[in-house]
N, C-alpha and C. Protein backbone atom coordinates (compact mmCIF):
# COMPACT_ATOMS: atom_id res chain seq x y z
N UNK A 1 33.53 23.58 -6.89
CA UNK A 1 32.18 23.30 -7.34
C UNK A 1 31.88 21.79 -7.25
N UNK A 2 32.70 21.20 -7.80
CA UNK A 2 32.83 19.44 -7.80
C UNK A 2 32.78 18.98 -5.98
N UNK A 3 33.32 19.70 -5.31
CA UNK A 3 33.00 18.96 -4.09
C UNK A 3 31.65 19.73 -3.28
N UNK A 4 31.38 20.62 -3.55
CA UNK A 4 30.10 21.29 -2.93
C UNK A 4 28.70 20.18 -3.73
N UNK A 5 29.00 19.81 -5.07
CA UNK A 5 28.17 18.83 -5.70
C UNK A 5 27.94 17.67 -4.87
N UNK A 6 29.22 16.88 -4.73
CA UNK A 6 29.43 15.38 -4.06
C UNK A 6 28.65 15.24 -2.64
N UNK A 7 29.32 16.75 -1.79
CA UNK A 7 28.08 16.48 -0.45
C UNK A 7 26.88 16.97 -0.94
N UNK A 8 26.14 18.10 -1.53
CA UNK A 8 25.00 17.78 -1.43
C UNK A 8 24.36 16.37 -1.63
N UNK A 9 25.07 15.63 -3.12
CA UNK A 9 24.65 14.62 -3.12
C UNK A 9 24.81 13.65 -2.08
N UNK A 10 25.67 13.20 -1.21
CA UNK A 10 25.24 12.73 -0.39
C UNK A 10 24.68 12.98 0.91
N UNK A 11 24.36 14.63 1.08
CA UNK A 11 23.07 14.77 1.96
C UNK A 11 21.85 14.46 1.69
N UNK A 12 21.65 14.52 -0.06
CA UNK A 12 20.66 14.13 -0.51
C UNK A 12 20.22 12.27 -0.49
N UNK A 13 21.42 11.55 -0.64
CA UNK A 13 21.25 10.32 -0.14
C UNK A 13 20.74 9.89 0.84
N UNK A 14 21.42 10.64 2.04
CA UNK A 14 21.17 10.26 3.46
C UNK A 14 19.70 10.36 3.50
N UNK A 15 19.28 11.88 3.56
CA UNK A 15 17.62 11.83 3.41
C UNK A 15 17.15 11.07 2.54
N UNK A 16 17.13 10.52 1.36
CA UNK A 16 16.59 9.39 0.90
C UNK A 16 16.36 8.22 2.04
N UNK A 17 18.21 7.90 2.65
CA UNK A 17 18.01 6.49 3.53
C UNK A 17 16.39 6.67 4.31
N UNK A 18 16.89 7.75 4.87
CA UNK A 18 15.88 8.09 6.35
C UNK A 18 14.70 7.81 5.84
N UNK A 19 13.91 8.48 4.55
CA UNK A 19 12.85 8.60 4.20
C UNK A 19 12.45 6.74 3.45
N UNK A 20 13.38 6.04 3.40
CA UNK A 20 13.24 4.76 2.55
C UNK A 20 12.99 4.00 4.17
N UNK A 21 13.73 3.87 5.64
CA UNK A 21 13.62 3.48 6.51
C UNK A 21 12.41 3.90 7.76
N UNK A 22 11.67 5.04 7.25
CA UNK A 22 10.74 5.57 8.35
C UNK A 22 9.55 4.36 8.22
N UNK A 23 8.74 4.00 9.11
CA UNK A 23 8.21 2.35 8.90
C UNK A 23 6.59 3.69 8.64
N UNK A 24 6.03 2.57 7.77
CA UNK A 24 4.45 3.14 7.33
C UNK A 24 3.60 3.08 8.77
N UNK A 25 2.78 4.04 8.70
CA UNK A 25 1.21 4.34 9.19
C UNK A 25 0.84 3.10 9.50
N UNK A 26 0.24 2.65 10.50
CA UNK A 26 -0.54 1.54 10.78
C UNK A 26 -1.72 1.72 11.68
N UNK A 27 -2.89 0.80 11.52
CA UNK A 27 -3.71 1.37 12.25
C UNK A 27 -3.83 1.52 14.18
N UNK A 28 -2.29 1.05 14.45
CA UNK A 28 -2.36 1.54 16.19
C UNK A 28 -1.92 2.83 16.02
N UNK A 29 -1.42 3.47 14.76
CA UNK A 29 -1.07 4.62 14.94
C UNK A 29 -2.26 5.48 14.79
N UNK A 30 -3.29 5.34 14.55
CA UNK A 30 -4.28 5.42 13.94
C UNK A 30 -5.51 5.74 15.22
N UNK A 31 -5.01 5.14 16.28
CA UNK A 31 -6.00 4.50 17.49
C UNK A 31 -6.59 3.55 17.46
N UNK A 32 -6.57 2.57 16.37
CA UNK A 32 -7.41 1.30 16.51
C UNK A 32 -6.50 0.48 16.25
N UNK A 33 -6.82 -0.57 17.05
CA UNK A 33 -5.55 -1.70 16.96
C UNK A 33 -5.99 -2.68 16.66
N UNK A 34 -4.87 -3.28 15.65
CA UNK A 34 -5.21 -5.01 15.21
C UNK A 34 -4.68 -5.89 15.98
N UNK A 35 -5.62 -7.16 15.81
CA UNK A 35 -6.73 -7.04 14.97
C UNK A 35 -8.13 -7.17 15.13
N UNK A 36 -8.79 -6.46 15.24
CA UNK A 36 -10.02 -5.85 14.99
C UNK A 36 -10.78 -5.72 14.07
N UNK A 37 -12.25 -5.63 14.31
CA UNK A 37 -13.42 -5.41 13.19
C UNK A 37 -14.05 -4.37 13.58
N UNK A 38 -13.90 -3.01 13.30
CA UNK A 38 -14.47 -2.12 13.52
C UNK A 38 -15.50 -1.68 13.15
N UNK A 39 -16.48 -1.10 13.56
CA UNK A 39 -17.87 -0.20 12.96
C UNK A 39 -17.45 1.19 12.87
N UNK A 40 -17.97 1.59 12.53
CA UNK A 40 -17.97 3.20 12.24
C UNK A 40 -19.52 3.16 12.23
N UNK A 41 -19.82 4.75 12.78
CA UNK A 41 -21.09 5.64 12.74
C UNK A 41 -21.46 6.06 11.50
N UNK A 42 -20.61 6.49 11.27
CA UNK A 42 -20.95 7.48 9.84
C UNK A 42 -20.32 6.43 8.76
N UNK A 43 -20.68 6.84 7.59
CA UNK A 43 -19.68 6.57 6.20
C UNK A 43 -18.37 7.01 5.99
N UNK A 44 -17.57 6.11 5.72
CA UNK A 44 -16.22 6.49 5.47
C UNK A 44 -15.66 6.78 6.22
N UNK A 45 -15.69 5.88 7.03
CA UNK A 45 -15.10 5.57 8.43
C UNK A 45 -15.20 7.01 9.54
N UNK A 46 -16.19 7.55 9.50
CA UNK A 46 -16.33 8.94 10.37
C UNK A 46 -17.21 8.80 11.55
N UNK A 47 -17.29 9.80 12.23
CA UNK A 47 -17.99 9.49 13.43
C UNK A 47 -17.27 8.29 14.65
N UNK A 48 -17.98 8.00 15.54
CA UNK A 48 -18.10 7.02 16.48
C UNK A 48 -17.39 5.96 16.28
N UNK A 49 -16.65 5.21 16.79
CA UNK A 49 -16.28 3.79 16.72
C UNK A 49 -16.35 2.68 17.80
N UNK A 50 -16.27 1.70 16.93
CA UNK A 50 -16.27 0.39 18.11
C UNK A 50 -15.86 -0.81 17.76
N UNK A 51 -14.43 -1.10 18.39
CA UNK A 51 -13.67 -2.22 18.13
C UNK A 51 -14.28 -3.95 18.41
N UNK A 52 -13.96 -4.57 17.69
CA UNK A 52 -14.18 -6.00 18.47
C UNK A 52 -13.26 -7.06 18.22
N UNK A 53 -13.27 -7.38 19.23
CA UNK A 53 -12.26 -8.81 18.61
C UNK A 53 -12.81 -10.02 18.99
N UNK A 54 -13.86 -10.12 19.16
CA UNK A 54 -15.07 -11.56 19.22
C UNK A 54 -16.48 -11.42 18.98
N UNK A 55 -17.00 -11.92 18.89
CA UNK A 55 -18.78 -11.57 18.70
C UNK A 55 -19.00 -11.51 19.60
N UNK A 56 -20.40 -10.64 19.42
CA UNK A 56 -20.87 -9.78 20.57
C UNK A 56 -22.54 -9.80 19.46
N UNK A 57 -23.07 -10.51 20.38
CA UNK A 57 -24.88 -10.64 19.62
C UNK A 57 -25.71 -10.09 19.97
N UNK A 58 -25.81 -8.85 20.48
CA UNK A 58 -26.44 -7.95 21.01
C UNK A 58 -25.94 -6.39 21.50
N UNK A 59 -26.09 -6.08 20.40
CA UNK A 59 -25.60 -4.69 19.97
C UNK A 59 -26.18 -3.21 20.96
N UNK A 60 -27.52 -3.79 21.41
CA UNK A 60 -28.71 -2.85 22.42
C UNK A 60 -28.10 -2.70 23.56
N UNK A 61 -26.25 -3.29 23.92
CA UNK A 61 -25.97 -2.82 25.04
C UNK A 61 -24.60 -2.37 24.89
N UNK A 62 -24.64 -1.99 23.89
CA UNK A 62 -22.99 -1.59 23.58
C UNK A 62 -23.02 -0.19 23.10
N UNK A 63 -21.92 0.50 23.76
CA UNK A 63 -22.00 1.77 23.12
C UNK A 63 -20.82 2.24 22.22
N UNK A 64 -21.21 3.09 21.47
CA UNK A 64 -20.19 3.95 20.31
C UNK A 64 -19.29 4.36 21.63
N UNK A 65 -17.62 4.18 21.07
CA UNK A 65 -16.67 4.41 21.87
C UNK A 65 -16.64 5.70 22.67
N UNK A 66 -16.94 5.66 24.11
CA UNK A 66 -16.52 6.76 25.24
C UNK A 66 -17.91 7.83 25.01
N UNK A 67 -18.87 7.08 24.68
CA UNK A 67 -20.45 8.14 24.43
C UNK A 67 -21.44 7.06 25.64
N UNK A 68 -22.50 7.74 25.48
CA UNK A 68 -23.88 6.65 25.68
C UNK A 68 -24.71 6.62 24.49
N UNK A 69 -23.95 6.54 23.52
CA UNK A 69 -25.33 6.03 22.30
C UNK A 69 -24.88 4.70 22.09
N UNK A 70 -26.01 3.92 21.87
CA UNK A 70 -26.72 2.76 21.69
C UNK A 70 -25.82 2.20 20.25
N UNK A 71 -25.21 1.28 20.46
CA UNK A 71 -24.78 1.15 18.95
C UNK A 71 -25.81 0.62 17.78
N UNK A 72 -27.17 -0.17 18.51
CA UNK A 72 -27.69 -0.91 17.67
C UNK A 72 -28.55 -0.16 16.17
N UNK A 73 -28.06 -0.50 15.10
CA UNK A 73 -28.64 -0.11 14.13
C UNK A 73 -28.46 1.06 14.03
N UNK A 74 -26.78 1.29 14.14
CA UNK A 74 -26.00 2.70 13.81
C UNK A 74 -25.10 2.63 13.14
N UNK A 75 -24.74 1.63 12.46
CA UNK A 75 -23.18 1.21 11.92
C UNK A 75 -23.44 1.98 10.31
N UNK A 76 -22.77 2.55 9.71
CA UNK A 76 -22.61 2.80 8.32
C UNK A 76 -21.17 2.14 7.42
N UNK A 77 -20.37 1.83 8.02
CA UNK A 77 -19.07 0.97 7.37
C UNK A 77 -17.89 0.54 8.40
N UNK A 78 -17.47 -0.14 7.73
CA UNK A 78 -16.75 -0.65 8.90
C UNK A 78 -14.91 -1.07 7.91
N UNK A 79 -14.24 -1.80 9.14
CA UNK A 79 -12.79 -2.18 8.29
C UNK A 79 -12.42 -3.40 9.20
N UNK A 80 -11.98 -4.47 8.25
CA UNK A 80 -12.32 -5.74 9.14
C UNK A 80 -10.05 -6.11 9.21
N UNK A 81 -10.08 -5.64 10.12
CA UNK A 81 -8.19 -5.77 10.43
C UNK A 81 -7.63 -7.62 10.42
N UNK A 82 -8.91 -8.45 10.77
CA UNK A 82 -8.87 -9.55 11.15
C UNK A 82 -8.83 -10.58 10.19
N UNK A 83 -8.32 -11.76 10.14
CA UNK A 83 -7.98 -12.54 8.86
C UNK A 83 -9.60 -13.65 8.89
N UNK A 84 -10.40 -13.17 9.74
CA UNK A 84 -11.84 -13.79 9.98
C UNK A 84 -12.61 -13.25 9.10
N UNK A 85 -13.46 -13.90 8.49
CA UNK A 85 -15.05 -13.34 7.71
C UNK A 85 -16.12 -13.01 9.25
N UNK A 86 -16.48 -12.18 8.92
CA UNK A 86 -17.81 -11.20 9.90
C UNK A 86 -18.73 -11.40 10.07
N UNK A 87 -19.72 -12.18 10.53
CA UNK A 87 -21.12 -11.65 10.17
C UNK A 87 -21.80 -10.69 10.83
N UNK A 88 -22.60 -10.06 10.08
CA UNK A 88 -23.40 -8.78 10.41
C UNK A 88 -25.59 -9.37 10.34
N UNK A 89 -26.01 -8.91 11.32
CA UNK A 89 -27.55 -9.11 11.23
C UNK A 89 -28.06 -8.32 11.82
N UNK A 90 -29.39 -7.99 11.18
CA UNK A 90 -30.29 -6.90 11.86
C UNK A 90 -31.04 -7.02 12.68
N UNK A 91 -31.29 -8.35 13.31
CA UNK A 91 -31.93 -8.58 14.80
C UNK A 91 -31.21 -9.54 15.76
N UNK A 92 -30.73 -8.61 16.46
CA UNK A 92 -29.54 -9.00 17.62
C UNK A 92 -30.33 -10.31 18.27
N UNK A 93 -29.23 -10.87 19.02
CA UNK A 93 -29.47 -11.93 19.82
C UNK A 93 -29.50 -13.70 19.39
N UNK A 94 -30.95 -13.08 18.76
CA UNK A 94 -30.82 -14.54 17.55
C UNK A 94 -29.67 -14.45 16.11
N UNK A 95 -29.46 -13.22 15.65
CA UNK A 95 -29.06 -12.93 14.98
C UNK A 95 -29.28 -13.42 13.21
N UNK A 96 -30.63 -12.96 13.08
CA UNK A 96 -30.99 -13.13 12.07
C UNK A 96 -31.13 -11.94 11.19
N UNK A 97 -32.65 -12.45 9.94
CA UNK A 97 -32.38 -11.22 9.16
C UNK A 97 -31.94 -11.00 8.24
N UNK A 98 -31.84 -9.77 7.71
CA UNK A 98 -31.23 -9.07 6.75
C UNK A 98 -29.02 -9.46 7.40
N UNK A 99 -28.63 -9.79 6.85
CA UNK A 99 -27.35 -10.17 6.90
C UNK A 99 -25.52 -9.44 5.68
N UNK A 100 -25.23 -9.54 6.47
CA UNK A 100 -23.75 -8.80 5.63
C UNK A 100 -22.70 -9.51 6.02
N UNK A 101 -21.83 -9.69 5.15
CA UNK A 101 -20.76 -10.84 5.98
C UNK A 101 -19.63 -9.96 4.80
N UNK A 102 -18.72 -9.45 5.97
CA UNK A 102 -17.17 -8.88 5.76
C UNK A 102 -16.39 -10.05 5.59
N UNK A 103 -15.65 -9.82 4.46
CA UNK A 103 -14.31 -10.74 4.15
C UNK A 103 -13.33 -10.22 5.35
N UNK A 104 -12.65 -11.15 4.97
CA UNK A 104 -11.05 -11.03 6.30
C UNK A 104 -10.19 -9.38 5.16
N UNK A 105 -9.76 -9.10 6.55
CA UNK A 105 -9.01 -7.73 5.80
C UNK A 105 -9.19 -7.32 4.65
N UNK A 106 -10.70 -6.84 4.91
CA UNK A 106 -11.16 -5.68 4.10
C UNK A 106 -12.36 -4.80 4.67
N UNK A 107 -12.53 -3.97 3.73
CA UNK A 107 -13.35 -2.19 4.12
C UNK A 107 -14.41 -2.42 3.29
N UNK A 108 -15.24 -1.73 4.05
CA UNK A 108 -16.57 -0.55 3.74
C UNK A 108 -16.68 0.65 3.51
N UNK A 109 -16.60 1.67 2.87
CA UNK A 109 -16.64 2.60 3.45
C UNK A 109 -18.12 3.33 3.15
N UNK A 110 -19.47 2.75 2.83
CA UNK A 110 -20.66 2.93 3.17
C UNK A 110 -21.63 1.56 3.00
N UNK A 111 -22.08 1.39 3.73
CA UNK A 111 -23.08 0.25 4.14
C UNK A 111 -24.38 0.15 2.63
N UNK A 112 -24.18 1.60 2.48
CA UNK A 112 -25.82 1.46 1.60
C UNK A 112 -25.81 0.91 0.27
N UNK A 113 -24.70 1.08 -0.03
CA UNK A 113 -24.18 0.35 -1.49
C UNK A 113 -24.92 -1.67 -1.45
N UNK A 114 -25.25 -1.59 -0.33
CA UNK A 114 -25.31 -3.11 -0.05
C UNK A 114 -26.60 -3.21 0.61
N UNK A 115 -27.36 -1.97 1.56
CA UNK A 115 -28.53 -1.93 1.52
C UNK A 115 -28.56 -2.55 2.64
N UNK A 116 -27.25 -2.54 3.84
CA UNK A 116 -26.93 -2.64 5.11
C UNK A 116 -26.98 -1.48 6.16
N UNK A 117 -27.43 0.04 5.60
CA UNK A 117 -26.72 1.06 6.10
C UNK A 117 -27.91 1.05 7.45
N UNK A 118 -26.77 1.45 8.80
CA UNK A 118 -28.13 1.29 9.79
C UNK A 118 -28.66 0.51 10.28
N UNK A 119 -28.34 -0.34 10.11
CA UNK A 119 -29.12 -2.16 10.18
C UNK A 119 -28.15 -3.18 11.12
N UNK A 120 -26.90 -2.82 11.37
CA UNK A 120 -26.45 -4.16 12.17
C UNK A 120 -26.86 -3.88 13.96
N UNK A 121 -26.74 -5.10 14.65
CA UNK A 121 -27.56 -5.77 15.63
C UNK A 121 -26.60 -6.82 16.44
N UNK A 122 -26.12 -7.39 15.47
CA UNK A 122 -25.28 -8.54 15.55
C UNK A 122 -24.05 -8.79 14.71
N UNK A 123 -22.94 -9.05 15.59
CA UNK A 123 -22.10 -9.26 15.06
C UNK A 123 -21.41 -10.64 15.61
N UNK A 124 -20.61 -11.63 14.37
CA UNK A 124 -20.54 -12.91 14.86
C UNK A 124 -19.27 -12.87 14.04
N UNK A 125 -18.35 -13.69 14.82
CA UNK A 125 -16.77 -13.84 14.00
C UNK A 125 -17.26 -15.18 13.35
N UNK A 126 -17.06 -15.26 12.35
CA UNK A 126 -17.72 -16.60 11.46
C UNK A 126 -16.09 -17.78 11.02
């Protein structure tokens, strides 16, 4: 009985090791790779996406990933992978406006809480 105890316990160890050494979820596992400032379509990160890793001030020619829709004034939240603050504006080009500015590595997960939802145009690595 005493030795049928000892190995389970150390089969039970071993799977501990394994499970203490398997490396976490990250977002290339994910499909989006850092680091990046992503949009999302929908809230809570659903729908459509679209990576960036520089500003891009004119949103009227960019499309939601592998579609033809228009990204401009489609964004509902986003997740900023990048150690940069964001800016966000609702009239591309000049990039003015109504404005939202993402901290470095951090989330949205709905725009309207802030009264952004729908509204970006422009995006500027600040």
């Amino acid at each position: 009985m005493m030795r049928k105890l000892s190995v389970s316990l150390g089969a039970l160890a071993l799977c501990a090791g394994a499970v203490a050494l398997a490396p976490a979820a990250t977002a290339a596992d994910t499909g989006i790779q850092a680091p990046y400032f992503v949009l999302y379509q929908h809230d809570d990160y659903a729908g459509n996406y679209a990576n960036f890793s520089g500003s891009d001030k004119e949103l009227n020619n960019k499309y939601w990933g592998g579609t033809t829709q228009v990204m401009n004034n489609g964004a509902s939240s986003m997740r900023n992978f990048t150690g940069s603050y964001v800016g966000l504006w609702d009239r591309g080009t000049s990039c003015s406006g109504s404005s939202y500015t993402a901290k470095p590595n951090s989330v949205d997960s709905d725009f309207s809480n802030n009264e952004f939802d729908n509204k970006a145009s422009c995006v500027v690595f600040l």
